[in-house]
PDB file of N, CA and C in Angstrom:
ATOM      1  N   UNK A   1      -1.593  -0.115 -10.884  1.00  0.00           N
ATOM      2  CA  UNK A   1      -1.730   0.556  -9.604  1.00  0.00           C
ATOM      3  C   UNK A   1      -2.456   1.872  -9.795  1.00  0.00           C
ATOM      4  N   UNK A   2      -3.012   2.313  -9.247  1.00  0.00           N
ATOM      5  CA  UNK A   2      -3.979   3.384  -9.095  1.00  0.00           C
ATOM      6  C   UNK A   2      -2.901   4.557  -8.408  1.00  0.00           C
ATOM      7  N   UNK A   3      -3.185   5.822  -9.138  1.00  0.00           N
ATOM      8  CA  UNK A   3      -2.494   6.899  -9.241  1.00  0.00           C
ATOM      9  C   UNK A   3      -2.612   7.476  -7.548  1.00  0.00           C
ATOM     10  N   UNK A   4      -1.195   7.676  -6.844  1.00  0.00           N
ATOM     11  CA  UNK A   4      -1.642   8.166  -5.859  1.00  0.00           C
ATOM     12  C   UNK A   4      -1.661   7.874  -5.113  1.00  0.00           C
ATOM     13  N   UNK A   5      -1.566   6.411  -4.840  1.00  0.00           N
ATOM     14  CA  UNK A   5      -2.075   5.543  -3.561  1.00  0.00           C
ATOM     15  C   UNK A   5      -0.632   5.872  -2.834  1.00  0.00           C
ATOM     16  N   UNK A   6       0.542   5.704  -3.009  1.00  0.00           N
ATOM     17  CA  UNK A   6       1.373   6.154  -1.858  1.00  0.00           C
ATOM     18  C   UNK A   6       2.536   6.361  -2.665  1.00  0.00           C
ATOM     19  N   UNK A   7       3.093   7.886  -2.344  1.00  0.00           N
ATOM     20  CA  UNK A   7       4.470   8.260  -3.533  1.00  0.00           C
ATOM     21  C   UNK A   7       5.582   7.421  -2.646  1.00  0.00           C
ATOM     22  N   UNK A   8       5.980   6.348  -1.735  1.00  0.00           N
ATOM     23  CA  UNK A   8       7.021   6.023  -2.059  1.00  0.00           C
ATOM     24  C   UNK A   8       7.074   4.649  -2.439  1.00  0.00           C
ATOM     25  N   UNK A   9       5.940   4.157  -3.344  1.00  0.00           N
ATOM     26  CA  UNK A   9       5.924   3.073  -4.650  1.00  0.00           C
ATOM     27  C   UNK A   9       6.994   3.952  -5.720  1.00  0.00           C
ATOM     28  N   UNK A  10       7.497   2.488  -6.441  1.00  0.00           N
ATOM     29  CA  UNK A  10       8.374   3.362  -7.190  1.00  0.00           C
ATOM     30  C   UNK A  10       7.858   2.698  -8.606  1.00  0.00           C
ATOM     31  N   UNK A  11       6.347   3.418  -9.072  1.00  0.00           N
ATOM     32  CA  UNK A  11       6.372   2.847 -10.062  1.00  0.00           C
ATOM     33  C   UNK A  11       5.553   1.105 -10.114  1.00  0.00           C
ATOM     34  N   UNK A  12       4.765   1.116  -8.523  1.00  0.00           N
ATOM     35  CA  UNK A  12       4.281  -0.010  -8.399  1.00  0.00           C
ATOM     36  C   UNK A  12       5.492  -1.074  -8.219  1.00  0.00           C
ATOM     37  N   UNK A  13       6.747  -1.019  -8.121  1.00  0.00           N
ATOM     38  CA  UNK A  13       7.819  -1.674  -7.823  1.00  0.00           C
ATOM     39  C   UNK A  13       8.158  -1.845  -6.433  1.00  0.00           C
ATOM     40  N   UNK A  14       8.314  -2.393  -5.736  1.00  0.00           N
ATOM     41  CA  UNK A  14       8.416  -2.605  -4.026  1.00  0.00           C
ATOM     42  C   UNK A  14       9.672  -2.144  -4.137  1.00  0.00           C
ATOM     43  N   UNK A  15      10.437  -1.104  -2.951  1.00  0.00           N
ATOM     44  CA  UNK A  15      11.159  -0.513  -2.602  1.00  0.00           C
ATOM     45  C   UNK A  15      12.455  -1.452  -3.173  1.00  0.00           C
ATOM     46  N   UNK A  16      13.604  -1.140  -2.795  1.00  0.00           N
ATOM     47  CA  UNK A  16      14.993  -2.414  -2.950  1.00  0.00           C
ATOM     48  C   UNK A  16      15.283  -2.781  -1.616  1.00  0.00           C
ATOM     49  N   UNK A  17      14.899  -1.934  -0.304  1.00  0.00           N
ATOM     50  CA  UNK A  17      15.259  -2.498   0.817  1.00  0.00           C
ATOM     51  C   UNK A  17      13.932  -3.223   1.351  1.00  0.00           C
ATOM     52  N   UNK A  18      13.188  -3.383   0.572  1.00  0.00           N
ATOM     53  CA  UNK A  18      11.726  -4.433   0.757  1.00  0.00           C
ATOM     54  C   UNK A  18      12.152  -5.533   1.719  1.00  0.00           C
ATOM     55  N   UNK A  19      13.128  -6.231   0.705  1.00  0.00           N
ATOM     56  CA  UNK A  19      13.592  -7.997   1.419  1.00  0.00           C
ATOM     57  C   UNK A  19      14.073  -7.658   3.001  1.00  0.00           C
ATOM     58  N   UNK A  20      15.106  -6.914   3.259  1.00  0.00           N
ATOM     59  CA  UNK A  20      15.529  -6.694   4.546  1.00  0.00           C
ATOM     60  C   UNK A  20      14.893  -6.594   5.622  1.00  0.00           C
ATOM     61  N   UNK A  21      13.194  -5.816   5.229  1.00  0.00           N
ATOM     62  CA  UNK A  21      12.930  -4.835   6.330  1.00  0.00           C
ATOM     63  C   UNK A  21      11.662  -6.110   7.130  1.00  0.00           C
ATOM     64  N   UNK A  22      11.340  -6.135   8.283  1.00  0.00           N
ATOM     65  CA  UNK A  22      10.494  -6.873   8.520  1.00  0.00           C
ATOM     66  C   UNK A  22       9.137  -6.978   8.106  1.00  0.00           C
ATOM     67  N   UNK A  23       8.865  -8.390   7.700  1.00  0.00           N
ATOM     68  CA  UNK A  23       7.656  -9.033   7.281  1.00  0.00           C
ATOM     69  C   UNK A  23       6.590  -7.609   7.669  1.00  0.00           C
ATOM     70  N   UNK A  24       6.278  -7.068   8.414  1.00  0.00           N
ATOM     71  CA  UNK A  24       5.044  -6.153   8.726  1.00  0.00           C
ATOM     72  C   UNK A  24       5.626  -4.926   8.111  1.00  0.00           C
ATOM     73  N   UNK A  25       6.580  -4.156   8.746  1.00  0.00           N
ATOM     74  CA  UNK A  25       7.239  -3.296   7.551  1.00  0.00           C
ATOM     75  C   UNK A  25       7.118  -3.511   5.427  1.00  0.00           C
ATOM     76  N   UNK A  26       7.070  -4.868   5.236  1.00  0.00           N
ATOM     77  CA  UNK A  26       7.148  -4.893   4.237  1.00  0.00           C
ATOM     78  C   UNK A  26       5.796  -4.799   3.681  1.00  0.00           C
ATOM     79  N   UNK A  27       4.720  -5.117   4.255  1.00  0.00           N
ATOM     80  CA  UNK A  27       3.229  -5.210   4.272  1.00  0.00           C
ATOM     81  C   UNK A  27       2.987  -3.805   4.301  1.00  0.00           C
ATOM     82  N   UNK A  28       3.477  -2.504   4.561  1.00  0.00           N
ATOM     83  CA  UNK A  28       2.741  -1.397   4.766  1.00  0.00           C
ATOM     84  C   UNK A  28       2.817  -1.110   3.420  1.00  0.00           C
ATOM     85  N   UNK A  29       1.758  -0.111   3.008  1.00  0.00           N
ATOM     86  CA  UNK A  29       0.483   0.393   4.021  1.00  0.00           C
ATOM     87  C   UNK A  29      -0.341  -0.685   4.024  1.00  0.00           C
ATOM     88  N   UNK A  30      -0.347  -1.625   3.357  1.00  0.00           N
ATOM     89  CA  UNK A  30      -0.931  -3.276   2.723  1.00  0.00           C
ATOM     90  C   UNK A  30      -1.429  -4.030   4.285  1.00  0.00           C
ATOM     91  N   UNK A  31      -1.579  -3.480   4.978  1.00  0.00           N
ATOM     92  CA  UNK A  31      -1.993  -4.054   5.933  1.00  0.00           C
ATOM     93  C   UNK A  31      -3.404  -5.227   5.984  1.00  0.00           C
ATOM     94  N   UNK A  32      -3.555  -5.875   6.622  1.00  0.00           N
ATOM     95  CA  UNK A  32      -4.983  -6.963   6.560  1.00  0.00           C
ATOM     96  C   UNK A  32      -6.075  -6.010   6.658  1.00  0.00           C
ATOM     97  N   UNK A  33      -5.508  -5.277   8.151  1.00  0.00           N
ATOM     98  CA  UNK A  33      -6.976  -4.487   8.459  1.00  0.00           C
ATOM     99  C   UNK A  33      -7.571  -3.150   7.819  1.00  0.00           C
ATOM    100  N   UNK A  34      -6.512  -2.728   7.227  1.00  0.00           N
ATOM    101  CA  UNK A  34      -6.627  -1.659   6.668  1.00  0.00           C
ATOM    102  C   UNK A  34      -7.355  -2.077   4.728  1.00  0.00           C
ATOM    103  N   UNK A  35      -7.106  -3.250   4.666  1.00  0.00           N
ATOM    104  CA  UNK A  35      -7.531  -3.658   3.330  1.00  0.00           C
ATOM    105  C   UNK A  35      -8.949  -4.116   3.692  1.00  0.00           C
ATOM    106  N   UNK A  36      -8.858  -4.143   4.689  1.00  0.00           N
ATOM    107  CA  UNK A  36     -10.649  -4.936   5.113  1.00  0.00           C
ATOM    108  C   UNK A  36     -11.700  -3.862   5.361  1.00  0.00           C
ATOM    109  N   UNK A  37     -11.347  -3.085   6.352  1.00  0.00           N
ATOM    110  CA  UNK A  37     -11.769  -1.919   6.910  1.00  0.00           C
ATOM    111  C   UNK A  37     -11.581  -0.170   6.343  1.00  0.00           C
ATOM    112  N   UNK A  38     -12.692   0.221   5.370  1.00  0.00           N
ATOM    113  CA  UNK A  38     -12.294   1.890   5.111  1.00  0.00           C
ATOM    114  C   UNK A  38     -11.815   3.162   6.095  1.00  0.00           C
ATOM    115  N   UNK A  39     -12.436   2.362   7.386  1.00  0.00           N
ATOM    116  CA  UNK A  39     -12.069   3.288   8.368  1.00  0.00           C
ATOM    117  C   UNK A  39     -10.622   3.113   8.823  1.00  0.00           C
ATOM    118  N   UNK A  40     -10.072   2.265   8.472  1.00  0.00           N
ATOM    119  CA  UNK A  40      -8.741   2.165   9.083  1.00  0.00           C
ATOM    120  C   UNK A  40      -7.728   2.838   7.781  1.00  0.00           C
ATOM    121  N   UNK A  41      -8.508   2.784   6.623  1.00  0.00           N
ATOM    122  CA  UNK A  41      -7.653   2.979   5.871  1.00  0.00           C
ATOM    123  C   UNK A  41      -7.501   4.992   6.077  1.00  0.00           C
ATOM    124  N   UNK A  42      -8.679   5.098   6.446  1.00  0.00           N
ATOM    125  CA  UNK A  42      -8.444   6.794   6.889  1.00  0.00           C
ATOM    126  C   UNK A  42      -8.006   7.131   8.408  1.00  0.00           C
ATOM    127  N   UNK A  43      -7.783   6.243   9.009  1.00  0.00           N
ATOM    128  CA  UNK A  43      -6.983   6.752   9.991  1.00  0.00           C
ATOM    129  C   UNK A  43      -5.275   6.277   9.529  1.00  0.00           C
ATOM    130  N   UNK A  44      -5.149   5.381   8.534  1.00  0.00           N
ATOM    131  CA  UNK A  44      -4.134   5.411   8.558  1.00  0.00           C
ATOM    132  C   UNK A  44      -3.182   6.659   7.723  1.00  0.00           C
ATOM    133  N   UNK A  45      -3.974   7.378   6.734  1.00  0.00           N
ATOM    134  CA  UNK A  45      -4.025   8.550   6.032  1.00  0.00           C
ATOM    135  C   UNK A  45      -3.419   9.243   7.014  1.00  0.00           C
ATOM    136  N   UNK A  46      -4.153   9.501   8.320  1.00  0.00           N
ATOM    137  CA  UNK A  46      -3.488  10.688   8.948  1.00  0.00           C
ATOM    138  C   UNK A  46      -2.179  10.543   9.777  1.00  0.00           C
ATOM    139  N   UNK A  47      -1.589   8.971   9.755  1.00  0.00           N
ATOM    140  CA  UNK A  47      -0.543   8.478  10.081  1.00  0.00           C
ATOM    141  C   UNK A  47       0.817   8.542   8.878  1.00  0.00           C
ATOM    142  N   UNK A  48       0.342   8.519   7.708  1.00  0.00           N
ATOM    143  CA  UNK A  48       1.344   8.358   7.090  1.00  0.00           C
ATOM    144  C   UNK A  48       1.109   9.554   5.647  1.00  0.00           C
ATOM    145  N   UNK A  49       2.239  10.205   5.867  1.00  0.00           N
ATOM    146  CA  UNK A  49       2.128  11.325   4.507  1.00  0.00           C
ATOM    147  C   UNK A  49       2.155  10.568   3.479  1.00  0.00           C
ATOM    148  N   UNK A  50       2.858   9.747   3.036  1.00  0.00           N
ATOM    149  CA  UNK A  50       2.677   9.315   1.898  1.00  0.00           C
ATOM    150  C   UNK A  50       1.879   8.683   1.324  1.00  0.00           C
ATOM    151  N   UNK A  51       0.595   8.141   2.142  1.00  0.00           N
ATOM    152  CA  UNK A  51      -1.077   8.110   1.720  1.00  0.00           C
ATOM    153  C   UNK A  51      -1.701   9.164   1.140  1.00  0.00           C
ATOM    154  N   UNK A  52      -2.347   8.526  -0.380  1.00  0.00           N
ATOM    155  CA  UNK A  52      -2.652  10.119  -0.562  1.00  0.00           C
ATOM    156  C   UNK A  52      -4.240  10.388  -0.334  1.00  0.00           C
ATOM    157  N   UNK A  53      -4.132  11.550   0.352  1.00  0.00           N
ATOM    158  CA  UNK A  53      -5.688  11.743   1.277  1.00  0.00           C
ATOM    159  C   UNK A  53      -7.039  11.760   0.344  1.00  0.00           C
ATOM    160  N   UNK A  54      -6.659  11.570  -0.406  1.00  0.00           N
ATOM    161  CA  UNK A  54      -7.822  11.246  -1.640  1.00  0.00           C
ATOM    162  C   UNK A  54      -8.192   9.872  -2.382  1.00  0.00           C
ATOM    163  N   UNK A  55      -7.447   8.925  -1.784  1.00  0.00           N
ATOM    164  CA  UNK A  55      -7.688   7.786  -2.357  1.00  0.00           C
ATOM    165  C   UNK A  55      -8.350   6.771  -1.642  1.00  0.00           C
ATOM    166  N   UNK A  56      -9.778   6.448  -2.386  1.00  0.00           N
ATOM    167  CA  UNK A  56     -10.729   5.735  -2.084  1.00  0.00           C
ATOM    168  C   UNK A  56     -10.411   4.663  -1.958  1.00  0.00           C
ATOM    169  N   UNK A  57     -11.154   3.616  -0.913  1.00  0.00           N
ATOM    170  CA  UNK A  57     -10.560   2.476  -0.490  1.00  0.00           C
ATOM    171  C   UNK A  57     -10.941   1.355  -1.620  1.00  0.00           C
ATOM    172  N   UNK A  58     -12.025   1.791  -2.241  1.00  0.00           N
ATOM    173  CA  UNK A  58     -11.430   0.795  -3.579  1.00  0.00           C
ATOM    174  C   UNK A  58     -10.463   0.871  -4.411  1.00  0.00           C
ATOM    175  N   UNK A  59     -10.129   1.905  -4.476  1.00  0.00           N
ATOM    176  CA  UNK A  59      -8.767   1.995  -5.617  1.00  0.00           C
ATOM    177  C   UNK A  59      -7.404   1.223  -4.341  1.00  0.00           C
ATOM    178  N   UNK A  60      -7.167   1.854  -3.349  1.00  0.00           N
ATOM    179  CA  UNK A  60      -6.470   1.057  -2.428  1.00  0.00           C
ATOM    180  C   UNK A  60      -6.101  -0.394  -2.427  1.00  0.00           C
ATOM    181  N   UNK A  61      -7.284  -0.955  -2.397  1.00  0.00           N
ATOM    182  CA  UNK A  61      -7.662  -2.595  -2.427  1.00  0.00           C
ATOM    183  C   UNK A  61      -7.291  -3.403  -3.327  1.00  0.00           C
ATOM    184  N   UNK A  62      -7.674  -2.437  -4.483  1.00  0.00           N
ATOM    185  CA  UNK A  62      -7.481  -2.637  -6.053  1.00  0.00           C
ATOM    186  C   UNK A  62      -5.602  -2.685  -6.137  1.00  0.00           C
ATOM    187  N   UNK A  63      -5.011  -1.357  -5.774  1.00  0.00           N
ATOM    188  CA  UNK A  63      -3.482  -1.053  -5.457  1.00  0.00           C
ATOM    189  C   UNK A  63      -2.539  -2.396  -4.880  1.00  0.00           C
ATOM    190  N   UNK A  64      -3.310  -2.817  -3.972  1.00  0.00           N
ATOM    191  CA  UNK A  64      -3.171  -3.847  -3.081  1.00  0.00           C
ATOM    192  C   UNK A  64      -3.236  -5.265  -4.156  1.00  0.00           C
ATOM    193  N   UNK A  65      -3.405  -5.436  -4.600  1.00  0.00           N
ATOM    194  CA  UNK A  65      -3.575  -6.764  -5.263  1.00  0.00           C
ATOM    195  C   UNK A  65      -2.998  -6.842  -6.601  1.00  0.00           C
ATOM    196  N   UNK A  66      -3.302  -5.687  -6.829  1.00  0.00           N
ATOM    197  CA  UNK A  66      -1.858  -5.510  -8.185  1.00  0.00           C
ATOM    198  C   UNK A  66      -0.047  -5.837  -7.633  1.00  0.00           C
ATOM    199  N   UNK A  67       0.066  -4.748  -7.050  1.00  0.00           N
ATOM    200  CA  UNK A  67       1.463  -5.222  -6.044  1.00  0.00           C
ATOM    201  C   UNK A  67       1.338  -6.403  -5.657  1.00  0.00           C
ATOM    202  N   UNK A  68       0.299  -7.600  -4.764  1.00  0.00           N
ATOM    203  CA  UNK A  68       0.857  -8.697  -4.712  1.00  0.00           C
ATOM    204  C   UNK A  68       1.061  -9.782  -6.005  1.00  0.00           C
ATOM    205  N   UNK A  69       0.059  -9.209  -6.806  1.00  0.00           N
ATOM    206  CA  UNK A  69       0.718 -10.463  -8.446  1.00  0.00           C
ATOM    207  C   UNK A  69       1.898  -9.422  -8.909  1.00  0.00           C
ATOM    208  N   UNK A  70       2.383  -8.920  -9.101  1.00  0.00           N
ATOM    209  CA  UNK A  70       3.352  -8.070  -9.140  1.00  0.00           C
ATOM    210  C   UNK A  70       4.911  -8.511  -8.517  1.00  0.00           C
ATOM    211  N   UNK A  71       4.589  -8.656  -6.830  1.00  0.00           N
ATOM    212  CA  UNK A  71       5.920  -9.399  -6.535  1.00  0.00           C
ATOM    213  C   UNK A  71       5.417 -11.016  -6.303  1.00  0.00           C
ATOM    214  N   UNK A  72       5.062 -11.399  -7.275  1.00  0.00           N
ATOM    215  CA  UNK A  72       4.590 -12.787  -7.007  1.00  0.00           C
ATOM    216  C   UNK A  72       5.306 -13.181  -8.756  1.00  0.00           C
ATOM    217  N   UNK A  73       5.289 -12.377  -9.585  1.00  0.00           N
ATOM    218  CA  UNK A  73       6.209 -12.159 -10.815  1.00  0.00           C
ATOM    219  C   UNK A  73       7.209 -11.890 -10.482  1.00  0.00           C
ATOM    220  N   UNK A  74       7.351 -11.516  -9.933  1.00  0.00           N
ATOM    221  CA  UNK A  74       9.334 -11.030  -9.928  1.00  0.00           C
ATOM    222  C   UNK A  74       9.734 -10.119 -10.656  1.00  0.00           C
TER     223      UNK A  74
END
């Protein structure tokens, strides 16, 4: 995972209340459109503090796909 991308990763580890929270909740910041689109990924910056306002949407993308083989390991 790329340094930064959002402090409440714990370590690239999905939260413990992950399973509970709903399917779209569990997807943030991992969103479709926001992985597709750079511009969404900077408006979503100004939505959520724990985006960090410096991280380029390739490292993001990159962030993004590590975490899913990640919980795809267990």
């Amino acid at each position: 995972m790329a340094e930064g991308v959002c402090v409440s990763l714990d370590g690239g580890r999905p939260l413990p209340v992950h399973p509970v929270k709903p399917f779209i909740c569990r997807q943030w910041p991992f969103l479709p459109a926001i992985l597709r689109d750079p511009d969404e990924l900077e408006h979503a910056k100004t939505a959520c503090p724990g985006l960090d306002p410096d991280c380029r949407h390739e490292d993001f993308v990159e962030a993004a796909l590590g975490q899913g083989a990640k919980e795809k390991d267990g």
